[in-house]
C-alpha atoms as a PDB file:
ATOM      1  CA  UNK A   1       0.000   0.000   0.000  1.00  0.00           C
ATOM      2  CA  UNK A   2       1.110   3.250  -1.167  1.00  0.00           C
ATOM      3  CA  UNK A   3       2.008   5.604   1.730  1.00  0.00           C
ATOM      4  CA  UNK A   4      -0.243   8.717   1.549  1.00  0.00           C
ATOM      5  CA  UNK A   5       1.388  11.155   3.602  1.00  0.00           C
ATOM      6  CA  UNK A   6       4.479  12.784   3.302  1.00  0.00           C
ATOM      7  CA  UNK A   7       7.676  13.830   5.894  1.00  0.00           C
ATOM      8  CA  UNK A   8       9.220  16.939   6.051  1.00  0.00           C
ATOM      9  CA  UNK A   9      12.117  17.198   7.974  1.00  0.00           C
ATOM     10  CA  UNK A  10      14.305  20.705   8.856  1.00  0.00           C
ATOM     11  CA  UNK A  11      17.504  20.883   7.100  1.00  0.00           C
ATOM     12  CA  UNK A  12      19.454  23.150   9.643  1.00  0.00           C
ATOM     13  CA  UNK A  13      23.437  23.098  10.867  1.00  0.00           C
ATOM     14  CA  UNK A  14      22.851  19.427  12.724  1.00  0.00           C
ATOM     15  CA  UNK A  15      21.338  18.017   9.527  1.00  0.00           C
ATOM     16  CA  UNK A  16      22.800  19.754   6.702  1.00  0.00           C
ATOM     17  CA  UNK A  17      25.891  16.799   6.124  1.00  0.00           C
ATOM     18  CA  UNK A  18      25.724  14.618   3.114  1.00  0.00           C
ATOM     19  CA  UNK A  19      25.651  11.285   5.834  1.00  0.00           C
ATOM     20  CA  UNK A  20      23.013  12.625   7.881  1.00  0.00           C
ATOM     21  CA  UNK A  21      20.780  13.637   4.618  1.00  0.00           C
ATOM     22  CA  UNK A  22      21.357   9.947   3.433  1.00  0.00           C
ATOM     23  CA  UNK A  23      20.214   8.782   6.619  1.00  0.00           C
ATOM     24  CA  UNK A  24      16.943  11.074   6.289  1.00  0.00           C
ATOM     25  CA  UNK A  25      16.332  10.610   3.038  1.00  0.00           C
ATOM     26  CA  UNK A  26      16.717   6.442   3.557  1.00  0.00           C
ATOM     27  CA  UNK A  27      13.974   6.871   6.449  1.00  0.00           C
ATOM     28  CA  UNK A  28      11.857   8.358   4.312  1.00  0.00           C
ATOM     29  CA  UNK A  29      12.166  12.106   4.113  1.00  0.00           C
ATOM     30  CA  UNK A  30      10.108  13.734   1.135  1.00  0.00           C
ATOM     31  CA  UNK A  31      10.114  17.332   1.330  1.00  0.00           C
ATOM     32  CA  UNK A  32      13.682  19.269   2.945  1.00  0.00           C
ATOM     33  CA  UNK A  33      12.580  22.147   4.887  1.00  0.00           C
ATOM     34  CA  UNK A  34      15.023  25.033   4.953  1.00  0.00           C
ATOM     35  CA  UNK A  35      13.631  27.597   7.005  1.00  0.00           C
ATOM     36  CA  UNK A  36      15.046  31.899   5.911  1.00  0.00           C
ATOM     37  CA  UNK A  37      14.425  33.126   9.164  1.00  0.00           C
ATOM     38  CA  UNK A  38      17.788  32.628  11.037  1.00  0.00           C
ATOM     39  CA  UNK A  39      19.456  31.568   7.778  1.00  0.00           C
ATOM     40  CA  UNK A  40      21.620  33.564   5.635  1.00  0.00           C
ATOM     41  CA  UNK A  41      20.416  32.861   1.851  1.00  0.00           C
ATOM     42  CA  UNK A  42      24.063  31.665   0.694  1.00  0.00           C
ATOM     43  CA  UNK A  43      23.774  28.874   3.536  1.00  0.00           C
ATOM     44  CA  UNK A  44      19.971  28.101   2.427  1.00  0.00           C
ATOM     45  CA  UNK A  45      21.092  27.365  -1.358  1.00  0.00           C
ATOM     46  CA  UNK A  46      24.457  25.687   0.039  1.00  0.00           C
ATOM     47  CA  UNK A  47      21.744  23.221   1.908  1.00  0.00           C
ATOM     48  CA  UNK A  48      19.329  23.044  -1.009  1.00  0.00           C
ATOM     49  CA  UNK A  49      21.914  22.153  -3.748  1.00  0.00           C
ATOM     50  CA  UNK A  50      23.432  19.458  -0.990  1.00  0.00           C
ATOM     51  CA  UNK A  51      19.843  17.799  -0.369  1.00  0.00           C
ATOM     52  CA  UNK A  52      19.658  17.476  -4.248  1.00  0.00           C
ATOM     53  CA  UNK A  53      22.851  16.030  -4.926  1.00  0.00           C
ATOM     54  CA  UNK A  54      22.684  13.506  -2.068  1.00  0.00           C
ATOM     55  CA  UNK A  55      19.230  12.793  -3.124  1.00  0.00           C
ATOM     56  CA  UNK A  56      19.846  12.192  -7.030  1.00  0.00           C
ATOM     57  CA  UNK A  57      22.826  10.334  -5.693  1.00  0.00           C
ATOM     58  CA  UNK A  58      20.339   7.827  -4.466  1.00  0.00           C
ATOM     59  CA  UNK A  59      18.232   8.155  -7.315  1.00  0.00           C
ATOM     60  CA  UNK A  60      15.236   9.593  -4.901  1.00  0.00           C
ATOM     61  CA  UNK A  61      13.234  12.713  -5.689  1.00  0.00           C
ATOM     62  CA  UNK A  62      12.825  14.851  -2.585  1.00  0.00           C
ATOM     63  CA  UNK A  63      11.169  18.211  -2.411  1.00  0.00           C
ATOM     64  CA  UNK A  64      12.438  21.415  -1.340  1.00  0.00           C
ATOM     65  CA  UNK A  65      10.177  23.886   1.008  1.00  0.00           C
ATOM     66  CA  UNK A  66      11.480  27.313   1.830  1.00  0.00           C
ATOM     67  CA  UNK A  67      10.050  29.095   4.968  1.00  0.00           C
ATOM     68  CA  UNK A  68      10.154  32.208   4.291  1.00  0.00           C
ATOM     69  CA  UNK A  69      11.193  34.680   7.520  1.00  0.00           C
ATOM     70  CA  UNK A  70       8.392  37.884   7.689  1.00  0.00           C
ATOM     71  CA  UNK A  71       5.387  39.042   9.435  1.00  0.00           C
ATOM     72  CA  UNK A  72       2.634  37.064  11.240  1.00  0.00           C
ATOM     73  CA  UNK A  73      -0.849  37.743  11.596  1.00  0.00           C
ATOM     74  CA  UNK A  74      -2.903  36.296  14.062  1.00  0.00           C
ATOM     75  CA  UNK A  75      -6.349  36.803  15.219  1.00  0.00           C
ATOM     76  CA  UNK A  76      -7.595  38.303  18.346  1.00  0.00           C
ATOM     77  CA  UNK A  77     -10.287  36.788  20.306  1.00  0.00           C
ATOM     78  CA  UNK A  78     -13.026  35.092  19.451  1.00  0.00           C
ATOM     79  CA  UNK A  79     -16.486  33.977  21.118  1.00  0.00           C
ATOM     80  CA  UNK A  80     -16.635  30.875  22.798  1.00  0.00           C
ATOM     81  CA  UNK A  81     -19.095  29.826  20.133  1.00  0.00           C
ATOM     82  CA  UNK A  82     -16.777  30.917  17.491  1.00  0.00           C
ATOM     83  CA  UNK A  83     -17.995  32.818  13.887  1.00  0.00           C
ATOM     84  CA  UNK A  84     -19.718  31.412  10.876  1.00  0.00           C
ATOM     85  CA  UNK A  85     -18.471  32.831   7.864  1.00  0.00           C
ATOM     86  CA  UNK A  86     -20.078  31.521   4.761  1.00  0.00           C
ATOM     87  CA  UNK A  87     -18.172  31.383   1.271  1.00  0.00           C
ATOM     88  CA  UNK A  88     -18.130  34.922  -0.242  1.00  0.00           C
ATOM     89  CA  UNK A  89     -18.612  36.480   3.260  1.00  0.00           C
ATOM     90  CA  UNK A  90     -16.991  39.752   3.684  1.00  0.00           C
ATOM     91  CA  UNK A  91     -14.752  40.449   6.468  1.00  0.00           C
ATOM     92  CA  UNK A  92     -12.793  43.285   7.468  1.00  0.00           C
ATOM     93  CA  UNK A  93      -9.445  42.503   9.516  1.00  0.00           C
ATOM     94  CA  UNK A  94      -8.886  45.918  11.755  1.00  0.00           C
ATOM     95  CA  UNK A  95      -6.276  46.048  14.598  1.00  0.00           C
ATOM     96  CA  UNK A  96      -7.613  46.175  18.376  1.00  0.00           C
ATOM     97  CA  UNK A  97      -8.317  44.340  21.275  1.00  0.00           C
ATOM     98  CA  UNK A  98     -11.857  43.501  20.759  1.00  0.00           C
ATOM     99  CA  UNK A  99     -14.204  40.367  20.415  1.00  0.00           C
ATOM    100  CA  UNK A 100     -14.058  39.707  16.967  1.00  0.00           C
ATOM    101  CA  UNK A 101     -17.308  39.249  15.055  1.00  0.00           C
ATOM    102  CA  UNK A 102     -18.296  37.726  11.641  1.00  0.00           C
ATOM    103  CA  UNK A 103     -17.838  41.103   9.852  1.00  0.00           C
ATOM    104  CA  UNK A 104     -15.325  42.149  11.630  1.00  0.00           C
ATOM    105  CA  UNK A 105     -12.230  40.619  12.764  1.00  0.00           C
ATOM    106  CA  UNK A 106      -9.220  41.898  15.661  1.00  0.00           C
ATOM    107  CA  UNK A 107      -5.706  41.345  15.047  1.00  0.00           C
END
């Protein structure tokens, strides 16, 4: 039976040697995760080209993910009973500190 989920492991400085991505790759990695936020973008294409060598090495396709570093947005609160928003609802995301509502929605 065909496995229907995939792994993504963290390439970082621990797992970024060609041994240790054999090792990954062998146990099943399928998607190399190099995250930009604490990595300079030489380093993060050093790791990238490395996980596709050692990979096509093996004769194994494994994917490449890229987190990029940036801004989050999150929500404020929300009733206990949550919101319904329908498809083609329109909300409007405003910054405060209130309960947020179906129309209108605190971050």
């Amino acid at each position: 039976m065909a496995r229907r989920t995939k792994i993504i492991a963290t390439i970082g400085p621990a797992s970024e040697d060609e041994a240790t991505l054999e090792a990954m790759i062998e146990a099943g990695m399928d998607v190399a995760r190099i995250a930009l936020a604490h990595t300079p973008l030489d380093e993060a294409l050093t790791r990238h080209q490395r996980v596709r060598d050692v990979a096509a090495r093996m004769g194994r396709t494994v994917g490449t993910l890229v987190d990029l570093p940036g801004s989050k947005i999150r929500i404020g609160r929300v009733a206990v009973d949550g919101l319904d928003l329908e498809i083609g609802d329109t909300v409007k995301l405003v910054v405060g500190n209130e309960v947020s509502t179906a129309d209108r929605i605190e971050i």
